[in-house]
Protein backbone atom coordinates (compact mmCIF):
# COMPACT_ATOMS: atom_id res chain seq x y z
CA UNK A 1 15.92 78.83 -64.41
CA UNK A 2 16.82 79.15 -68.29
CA UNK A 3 15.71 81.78 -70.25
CA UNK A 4 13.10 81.06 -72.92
CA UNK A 5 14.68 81.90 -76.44
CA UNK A 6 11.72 81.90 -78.99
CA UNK A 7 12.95 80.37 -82.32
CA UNK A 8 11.27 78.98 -85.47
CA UNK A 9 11.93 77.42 -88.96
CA UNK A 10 8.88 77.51 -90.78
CA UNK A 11 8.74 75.69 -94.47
CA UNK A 12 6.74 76.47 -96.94
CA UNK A 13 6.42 74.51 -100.38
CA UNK A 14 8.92 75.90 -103.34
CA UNK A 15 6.99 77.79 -106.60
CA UNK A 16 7.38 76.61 -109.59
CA UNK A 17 9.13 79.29 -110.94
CA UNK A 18 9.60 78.53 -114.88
CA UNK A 19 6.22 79.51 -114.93
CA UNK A 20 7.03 82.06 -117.61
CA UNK A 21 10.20 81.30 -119.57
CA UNK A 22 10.06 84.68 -121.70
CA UNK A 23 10.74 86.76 -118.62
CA UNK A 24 13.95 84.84 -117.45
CA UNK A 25 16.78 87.03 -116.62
CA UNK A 26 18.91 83.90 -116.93
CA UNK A 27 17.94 79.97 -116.93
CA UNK A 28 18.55 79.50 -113.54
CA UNK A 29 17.41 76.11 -111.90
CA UNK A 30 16.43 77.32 -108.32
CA UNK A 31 15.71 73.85 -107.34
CA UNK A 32 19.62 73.55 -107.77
CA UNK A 33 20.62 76.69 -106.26
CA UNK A 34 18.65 75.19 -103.33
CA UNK A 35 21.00 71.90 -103.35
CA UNK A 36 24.19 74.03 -104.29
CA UNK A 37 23.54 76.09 -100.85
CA UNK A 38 22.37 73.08 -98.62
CA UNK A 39 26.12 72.68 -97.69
CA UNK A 40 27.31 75.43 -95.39
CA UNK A 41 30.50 73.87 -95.20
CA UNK A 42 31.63 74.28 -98.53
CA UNK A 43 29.76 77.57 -98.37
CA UNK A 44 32.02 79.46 -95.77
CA UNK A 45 34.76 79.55 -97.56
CA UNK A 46 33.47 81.87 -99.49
CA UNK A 47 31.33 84.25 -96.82
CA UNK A 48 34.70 86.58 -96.48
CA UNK A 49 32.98 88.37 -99.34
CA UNK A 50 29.55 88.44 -98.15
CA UNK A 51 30.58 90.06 -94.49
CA UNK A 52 32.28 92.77 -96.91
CA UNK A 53 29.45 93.68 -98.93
CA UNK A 54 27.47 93.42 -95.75
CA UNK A 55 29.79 96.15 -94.50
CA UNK A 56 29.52 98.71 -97.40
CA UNK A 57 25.73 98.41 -97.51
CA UNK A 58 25.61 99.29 -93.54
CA UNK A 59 27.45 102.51 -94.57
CA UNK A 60 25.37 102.85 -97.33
CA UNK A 61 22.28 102.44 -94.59
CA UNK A 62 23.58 105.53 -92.45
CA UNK A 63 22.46 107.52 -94.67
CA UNK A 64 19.03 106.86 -94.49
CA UNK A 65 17.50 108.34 -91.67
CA UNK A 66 14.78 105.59 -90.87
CA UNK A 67 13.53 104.02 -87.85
CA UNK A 68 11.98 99.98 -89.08
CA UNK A 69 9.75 98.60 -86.52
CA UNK A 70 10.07 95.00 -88.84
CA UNK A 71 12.90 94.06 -90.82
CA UNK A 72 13.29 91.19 -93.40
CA UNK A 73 16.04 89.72 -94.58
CA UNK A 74 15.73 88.40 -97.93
CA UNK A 75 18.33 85.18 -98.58
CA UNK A 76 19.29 85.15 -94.89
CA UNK A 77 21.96 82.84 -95.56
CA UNK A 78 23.51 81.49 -92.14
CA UNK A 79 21.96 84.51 -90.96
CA UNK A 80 25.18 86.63 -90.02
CA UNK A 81 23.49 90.20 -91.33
CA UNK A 82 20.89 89.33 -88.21
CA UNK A 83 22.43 90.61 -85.22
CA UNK A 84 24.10 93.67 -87.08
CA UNK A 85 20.86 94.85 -88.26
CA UNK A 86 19.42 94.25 -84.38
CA UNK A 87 22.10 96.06 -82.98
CA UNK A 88 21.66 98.84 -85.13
CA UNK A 89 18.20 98.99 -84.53
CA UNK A 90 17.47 97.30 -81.11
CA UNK A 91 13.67 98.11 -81.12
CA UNK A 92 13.31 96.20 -84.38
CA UNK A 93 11.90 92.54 -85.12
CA UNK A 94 14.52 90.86 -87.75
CA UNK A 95 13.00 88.14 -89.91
CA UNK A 96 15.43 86.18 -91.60
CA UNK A 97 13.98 84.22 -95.09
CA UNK A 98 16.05 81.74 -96.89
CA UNK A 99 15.12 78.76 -99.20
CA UNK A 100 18.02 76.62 -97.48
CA UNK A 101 16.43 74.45 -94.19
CA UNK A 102 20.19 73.61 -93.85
CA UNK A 103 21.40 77.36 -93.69
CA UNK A 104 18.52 78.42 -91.51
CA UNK A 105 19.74 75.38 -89.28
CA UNK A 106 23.12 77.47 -89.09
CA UNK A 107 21.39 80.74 -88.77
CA UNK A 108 19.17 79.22 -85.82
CA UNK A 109 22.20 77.61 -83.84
CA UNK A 110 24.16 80.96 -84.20
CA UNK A 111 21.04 83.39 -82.92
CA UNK A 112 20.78 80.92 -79.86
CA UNK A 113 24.90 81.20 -78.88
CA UNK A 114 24.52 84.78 -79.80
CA UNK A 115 21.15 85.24 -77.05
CA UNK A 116 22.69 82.96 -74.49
CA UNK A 117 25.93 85.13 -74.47
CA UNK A 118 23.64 87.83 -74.32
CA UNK A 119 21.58 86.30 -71.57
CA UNK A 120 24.28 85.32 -69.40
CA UNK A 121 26.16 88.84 -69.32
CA UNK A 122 22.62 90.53 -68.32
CA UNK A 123 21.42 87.93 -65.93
CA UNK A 124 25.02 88.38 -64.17
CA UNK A 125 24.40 92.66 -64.32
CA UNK A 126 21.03 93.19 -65.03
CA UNK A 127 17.73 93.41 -62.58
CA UNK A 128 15.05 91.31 -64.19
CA UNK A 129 12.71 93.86 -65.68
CA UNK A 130 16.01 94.56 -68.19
CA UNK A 131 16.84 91.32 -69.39
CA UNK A 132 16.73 90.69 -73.05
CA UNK A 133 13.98 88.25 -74.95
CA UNK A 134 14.51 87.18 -78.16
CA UNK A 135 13.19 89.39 -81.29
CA UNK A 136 14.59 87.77 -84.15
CA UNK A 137 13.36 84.76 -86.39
CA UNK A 138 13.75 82.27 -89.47
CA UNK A 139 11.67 81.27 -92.14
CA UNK A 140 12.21 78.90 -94.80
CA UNK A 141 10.31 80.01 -97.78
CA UNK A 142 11.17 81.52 -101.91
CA UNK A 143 12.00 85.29 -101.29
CA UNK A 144 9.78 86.00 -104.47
CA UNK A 145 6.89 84.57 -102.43
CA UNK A 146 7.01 85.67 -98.95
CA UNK A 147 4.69 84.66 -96.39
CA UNK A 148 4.03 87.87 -94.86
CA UNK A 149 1.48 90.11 -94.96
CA UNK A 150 1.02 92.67 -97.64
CA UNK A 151 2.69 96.46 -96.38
CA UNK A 152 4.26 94.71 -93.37
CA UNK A 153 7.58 95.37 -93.16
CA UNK A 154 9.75 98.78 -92.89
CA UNK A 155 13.18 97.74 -94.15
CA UNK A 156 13.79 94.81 -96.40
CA UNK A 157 17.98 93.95 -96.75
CA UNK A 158 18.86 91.53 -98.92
CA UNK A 159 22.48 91.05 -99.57
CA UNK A 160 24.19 89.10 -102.63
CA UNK A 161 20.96 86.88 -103.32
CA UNK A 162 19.01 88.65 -105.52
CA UNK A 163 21.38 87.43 -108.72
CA UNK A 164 20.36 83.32 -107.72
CA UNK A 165 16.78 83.57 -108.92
CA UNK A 166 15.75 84.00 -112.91
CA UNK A 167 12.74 86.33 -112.33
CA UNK A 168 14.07 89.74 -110.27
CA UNK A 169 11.05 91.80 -112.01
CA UNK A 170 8.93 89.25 -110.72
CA UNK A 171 10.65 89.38 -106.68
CA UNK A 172 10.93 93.46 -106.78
CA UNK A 173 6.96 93.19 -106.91
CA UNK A 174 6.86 90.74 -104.12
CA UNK A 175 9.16 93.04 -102.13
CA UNK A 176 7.37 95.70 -103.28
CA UNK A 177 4.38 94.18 -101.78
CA UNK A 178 5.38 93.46 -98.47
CA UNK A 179 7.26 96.73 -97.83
CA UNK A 180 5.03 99.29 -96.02
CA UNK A 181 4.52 103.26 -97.42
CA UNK A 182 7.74 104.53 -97.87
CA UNK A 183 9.09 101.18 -96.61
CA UNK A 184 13.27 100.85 -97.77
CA UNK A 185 14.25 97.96 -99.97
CA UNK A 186 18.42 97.99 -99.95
CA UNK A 187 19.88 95.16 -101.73
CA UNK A 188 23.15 94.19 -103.09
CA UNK A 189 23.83 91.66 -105.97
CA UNK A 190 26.67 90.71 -108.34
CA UNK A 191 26.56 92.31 -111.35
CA UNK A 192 27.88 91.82 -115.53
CA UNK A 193 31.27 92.17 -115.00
CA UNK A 194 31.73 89.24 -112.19
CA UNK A 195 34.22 86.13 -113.33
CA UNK A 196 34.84 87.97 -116.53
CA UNK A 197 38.37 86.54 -116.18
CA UNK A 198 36.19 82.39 -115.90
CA UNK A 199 34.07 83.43 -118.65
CA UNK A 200 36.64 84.36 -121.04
CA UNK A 201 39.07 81.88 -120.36
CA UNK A 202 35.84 79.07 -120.60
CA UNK A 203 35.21 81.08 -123.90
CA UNK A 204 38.29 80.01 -125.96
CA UNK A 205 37.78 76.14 -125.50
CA UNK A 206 33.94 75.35 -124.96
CA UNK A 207 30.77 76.98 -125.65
CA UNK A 208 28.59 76.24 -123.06
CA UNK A 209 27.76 78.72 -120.19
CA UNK A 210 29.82 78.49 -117.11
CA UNK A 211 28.50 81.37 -114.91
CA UNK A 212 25.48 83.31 -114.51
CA UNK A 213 24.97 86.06 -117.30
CA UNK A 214 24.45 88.40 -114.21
CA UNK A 215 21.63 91.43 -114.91
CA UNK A 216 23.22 95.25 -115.47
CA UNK A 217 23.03 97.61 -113.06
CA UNK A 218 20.43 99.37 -115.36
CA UNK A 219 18.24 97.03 -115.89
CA UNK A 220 17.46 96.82 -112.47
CA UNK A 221 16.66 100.27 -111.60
CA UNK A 222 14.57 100.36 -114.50
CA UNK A 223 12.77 96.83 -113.15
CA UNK A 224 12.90 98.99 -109.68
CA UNK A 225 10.68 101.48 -111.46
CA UNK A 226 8.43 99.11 -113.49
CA UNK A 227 7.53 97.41 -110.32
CA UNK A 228 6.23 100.66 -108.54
CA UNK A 229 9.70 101.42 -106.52
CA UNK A 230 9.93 105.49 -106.26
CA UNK A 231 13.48 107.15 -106.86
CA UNK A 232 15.97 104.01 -107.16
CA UNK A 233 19.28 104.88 -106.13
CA UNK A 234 21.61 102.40 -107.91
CA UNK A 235 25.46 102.18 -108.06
CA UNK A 236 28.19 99.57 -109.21
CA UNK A 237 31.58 98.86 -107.70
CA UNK A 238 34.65 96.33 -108.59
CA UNK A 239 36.44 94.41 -106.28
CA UNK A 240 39.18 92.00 -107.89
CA UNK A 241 39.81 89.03 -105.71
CA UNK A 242 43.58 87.24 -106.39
CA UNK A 243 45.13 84.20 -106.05
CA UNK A 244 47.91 82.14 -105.92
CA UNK A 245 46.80 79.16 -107.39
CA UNK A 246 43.99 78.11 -109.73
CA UNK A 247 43.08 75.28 -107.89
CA UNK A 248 41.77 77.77 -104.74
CA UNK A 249 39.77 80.24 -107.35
CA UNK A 250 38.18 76.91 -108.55
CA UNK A 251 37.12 76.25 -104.75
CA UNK A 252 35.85 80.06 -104.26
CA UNK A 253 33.93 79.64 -107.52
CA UNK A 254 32.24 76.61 -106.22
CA UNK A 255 31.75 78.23 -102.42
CA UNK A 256 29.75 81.11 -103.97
CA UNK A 257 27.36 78.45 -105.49
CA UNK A 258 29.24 77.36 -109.02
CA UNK A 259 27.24 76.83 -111.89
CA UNK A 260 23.21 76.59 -111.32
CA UNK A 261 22.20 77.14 -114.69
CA UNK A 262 19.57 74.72 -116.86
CA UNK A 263 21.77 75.13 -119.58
CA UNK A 264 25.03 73.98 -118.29
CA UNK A 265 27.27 70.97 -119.84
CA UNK A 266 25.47 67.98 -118.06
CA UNK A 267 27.90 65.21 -116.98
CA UNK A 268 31.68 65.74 -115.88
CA UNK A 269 33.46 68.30 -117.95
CA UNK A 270 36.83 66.25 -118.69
CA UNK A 271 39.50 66.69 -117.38
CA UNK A 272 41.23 68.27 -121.36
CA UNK A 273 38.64 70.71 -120.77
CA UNK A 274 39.75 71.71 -117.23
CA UNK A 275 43.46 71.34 -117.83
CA UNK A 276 43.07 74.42 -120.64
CA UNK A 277 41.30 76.67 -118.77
CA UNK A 278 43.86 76.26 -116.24
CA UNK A 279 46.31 76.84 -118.71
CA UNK A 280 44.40 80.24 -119.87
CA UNK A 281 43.94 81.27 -116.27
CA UNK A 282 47.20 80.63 -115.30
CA UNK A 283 48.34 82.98 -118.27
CA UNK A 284 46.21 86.32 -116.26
CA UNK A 285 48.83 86.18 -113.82
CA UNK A 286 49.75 89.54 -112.59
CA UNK A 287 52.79 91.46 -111.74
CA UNK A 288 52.81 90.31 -108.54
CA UNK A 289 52.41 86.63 -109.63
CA UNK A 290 49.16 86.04 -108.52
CA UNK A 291 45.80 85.31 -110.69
CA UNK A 292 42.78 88.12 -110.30
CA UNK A 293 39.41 87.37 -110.37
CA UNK A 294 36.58 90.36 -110.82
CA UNK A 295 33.15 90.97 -109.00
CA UNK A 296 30.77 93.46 -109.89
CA UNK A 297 28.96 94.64 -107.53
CA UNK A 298 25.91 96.37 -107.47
CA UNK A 299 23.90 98.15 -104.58
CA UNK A 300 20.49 99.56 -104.52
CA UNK A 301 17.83 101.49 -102.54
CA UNK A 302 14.32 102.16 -103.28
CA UNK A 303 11.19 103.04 -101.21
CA UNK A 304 7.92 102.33 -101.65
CA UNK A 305 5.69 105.31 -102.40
CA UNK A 306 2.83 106.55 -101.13
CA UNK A 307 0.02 104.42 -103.53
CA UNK A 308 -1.99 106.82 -106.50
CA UNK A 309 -4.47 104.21 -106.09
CA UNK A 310 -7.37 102.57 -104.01
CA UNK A 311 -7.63 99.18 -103.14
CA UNK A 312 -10.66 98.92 -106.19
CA UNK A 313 -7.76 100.45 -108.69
CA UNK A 314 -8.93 103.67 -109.26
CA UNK A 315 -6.39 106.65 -109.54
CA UNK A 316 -6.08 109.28 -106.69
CA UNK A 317 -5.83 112.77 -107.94
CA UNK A 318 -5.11 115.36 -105.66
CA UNK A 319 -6.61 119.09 -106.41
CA UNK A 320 -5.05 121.72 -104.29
CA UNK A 321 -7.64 125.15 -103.88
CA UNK A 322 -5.29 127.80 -106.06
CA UNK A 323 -4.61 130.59 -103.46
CA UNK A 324 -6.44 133.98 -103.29
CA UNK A 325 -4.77 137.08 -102.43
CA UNK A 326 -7.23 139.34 -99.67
């Protein structure tokens, strides 16, 4: 008899999210980041990165001493951060949320191989009473408005997402929201400095924006605090990427999710166009011969505190009895 392997995508209708223009970080058309990542395929290429980061934050997350009973993770991707996170904490429910139905089809189809391998070694060792059931599941929904209930969750991940939606103030509350008391956020995203090396070269023959203008590191810790996050630990890193040929950087580029902004040239961008930037790219070339490209990368912790308010919005002030000496 096969074992039962509980799994769910559940959608939820997109936000309209240019609700408020004035607070954009960046005019970034989610509906098309949505389309840009509904191709794993031409995705992976680029997920060599992502399983680094992934890395770095895990040491990062050693030195937290926390025990999550419910973990979310925020732009689950293909859902690869899944079974590291449940195999660091075993005990744990892992939610993975993405906007993608297409990723979450990936992320699925890799927690069932990754249960039935599991399955099989324990139902070949294992009495009964100590074979595994599945804790983990997908939903489909806008990480800046989660379907989970309010102080819900102990540990909320969320790696290299954050920078693909135009409102962070605006998803830090959300997370905010569904984190419990002194509930961890951790989170990494690219940051100013990323395809400085595009950006420039773009500069010098066409003034339209190619890449994201990606948020400081500062900003964020001070949206961190604006939203109610207590103590924000932020820090930056730079990892230069090279390679031999401008044709692969142009596919990495477009694997990482290319250009997703409202404000982009419309329409192809000619091929005089491409042919310079080539040209100026080509000119970056290293010692070694090869062509470097930057990321910026930026990684952050918070918790939530404990709340100075009631549920009706009054303040809580605490008065402690000055001591006596007898």
């Amino acid at each position: 008899m096969g074992k039962r392997v509980n799994f769910a995508i559940i959608a939820l209708p997109p936000r309209c999210p240019f609700s408020n223009l004035i607070m954009l970080s960046a005019p970034i058309d989610l509906h098309l980041v949505r389309q840009l990542f509904s191709a794993p395929d031409k995705i992976h290429a680029s997920d060599f990165l992502r399983r680094e980061i992934a890395a770095r934050m895990r040491e990062r997350l050693e030195l937290v001493k926390i025990q999550p009973q419910t973990i979310l993770d925020a732009g689950c991707g293909e859902g690869l951060d899944t079974p590291e996170l449940q195999k660091k904490y075993p005990g744990a429910q892992v939610i993975g949320v993405d906007a993608s139905l297409t990723m979450l089809a990936v992320a699925q189809n890799h927690q069932r191989m990754a249960q039935g391998t599991v399955n099989r070694l324990l139902n070949k060792w294992a009495p009964a009473a100590f074979r595994a059931s599945s804790n983990t599941g997908l939903i489909c929904a806008d990480f800046a408005r989660l379907p989970c209930a309010t102080a819900g969750t102990d540990l909320l991940w969320s790696n290299l997402a954050l920078h693909w939606h135009p409102q962070p103030d605006i998803v830090f509350a959300e997370w905010r929201r569904v984190l419990r008391t002194e509930g961890l956020l951790m989170f990494s995203c690219f940051g100013p400095d990323t395809l400085i090396e595009l950006r420039e070269a773009y500069a010098k023959h066409d003034q339209h924006p190619h890449t994201i203008p990606f948020v400081d590191m500062h900003d964020f810790g001070d949206m961190l605090v604006n939203t109610g996050f207590s103590t924000p630990v932020m820090d930056m890193e730079k990892i230069t990427i090279t390679y031999s040929s401008v044709e692969k950087l142009f596919s990495d580029i477009r694997a990482f999710g290319g250009n997703p902004l409202m404000t982009r040239r419309r329409g192809l961008t000619g091929k005089h166009l491409h042919r310079a930037v080539c040209q100026t790219l080509e000119q970056t070339r290293n010692a070694d011969g090869v062509i470097p490209l930057t990321f910026e990368v930026i990684y952050g912790h918070a918790f939530r505190p404990v709340s100075r308010k009631t549920a009706a919005g009054e303040s809580i002030i605490r008065f402690d009895s000055p001591k006596r000496n007898i």
